[in-house]
Each structure stands twice: as structure tokens, then as C-alpha cells.
Protein backbone atom coordinates (compact mmCIF):
# COMPACT_ATOMS: atom_id res chain seq x y z
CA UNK A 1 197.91 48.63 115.82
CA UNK A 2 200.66 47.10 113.64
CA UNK A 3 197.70 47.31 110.92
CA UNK A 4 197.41 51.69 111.23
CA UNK A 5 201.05 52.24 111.53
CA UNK A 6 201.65 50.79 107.92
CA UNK A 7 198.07 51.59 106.62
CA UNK A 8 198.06 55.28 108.35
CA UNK A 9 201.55 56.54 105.58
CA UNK A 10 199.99 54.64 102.68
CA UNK A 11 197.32 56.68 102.74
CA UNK A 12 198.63 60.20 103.82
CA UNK A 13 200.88 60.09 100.57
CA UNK A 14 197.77 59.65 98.66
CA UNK A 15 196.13 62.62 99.97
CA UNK A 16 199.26 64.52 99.48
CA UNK A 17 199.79 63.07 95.91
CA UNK A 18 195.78 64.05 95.10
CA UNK A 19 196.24 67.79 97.16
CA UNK A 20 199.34 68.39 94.84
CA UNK A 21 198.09 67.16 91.47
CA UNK A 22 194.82 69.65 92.37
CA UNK A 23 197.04 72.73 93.24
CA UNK A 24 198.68 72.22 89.74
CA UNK A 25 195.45 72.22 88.44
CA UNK A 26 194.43 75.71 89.93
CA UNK A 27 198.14 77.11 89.80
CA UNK A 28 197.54 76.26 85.65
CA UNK A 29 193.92 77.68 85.70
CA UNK A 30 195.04 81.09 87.74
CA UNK A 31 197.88 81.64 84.87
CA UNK A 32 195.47 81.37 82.42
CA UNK A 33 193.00 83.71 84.00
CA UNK A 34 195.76 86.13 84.99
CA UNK A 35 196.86 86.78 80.82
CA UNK A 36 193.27 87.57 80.38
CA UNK A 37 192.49 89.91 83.00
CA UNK A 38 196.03 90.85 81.72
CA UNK A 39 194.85 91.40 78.01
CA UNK A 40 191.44 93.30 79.42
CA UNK A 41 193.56 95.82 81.34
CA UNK A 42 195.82 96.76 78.11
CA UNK A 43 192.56 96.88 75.97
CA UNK A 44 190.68 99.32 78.83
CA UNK A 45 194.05 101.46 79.39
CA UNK A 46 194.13 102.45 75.37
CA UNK A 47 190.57 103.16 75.14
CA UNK A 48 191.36 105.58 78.11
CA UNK A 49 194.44 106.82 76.15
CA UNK A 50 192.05 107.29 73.49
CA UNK A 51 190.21 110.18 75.38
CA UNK A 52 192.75 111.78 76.84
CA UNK A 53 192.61 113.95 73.99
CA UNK A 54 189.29 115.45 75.03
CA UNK A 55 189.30 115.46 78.91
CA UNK A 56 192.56 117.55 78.03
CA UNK A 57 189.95 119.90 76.03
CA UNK A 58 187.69 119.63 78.77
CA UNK A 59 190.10 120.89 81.05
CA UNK A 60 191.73 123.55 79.22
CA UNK A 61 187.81 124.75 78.63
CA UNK A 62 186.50 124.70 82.75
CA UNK A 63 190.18 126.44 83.46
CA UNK A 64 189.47 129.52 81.10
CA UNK A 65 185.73 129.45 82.22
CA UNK A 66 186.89 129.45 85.90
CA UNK A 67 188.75 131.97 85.35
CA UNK A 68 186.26 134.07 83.80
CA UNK A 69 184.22 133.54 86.62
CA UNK A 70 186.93 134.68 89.01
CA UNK A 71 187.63 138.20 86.95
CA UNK A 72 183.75 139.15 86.26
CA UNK A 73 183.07 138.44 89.69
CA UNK A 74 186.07 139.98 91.24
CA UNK A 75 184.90 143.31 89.25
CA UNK A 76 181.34 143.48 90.46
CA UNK A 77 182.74 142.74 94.05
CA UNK A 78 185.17 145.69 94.03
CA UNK A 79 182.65 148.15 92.35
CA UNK A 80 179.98 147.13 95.04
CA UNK A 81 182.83 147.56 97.87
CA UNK A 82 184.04 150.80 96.17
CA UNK A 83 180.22 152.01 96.42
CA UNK A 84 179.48 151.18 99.89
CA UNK A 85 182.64 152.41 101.25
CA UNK A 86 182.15 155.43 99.40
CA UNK A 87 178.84 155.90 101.02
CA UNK A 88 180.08 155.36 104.17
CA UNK A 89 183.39 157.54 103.96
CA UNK A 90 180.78 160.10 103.00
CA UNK A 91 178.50 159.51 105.91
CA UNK A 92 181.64 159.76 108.51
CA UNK A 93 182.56 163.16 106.88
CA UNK A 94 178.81 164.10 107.76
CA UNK A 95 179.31 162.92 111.13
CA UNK A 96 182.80 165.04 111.99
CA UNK A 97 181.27 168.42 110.35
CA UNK A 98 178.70 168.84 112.99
């Protein structure tokens, strides 16, 4: 019993000694792989910067073709409800003459 009670600490502090040395070792590797994912991310975000230029295009171009859209079918919707509701207007005067 005598034996554990001195052997037991011995080799606790080992373990601890060999559990610290490896969580330097993967604090030191996760730095290092950090500045590169670091470096990717800046090299990604200016390529995007890089097209801005043309989504901007892009967007100015679907805006004025939406709107396009929106006016030419707007028109043919009001002639078509300007044509039926003259039809019927004209059928309800038919009705109250006779």
C-alpha cells in the first residue's frame, strides 16, 4: 500500500507532464492552420471584390428588364380590362332599355 501511495503521484505528473507537452503541440499546430485558413479567406474575399463590378451590372440590367416587364404587361392588362368592361357596361345598358 505504502508502495501505490508514492508510486500512484510519480506517475500522475507524468501523464500530466506528457498531456501538456501534447496540447502545446496542437495549440502550435491550430495557430498555424488558423493564418492559413486566414490567408485563404483574404485571397477568396478579393476575388469576390473583383466581381462586384459585374453582379452590380447584372443587377442594374434584371432591374430595368423587370421593370419592363411590369409596364408592357400592366398595358395589355388594362387594355384587356378596358375591353371587357366595355363590353359588359354595354351589355347592362342592353339589359335596362328593355
Amino acid at each position: 500500500m505504502e508502495f501505490l501511495s508514492s508510486f500512484l503521484p510519480i506517475i500522475i505528473y507524468i501523464l500530466l507532464i506528457v498531456l501538456l507537452i501534447v496540447a502545446i503541440i496542437i495549440g502550435v499546430k491550430s495557430i498555424g492552420t488558423l493564418s492559413k485558413v486566414d490567408k485563404m479567406v483574404d485571397d477568396v474575399n478579393e476575388k469576390v471584390q473583383s466581381l462586384n463590378f459585374f453582379f452590380n451590372i447584372i443587377d442594374f440590367a434584371s432591374d430595368k428588364i423587370a421593370g419592363l416587364t411590369d409596364t408592357v404587361v400592366g398595358a395589355i392588362s388594362g387594355l384587356f380590362t378596358r375591353k371587357f368592361f366595355k363590353r359588359k357596361n354595354k351589355e347592362e345598358g342592353n339589359d335596362e332599355d328593355e
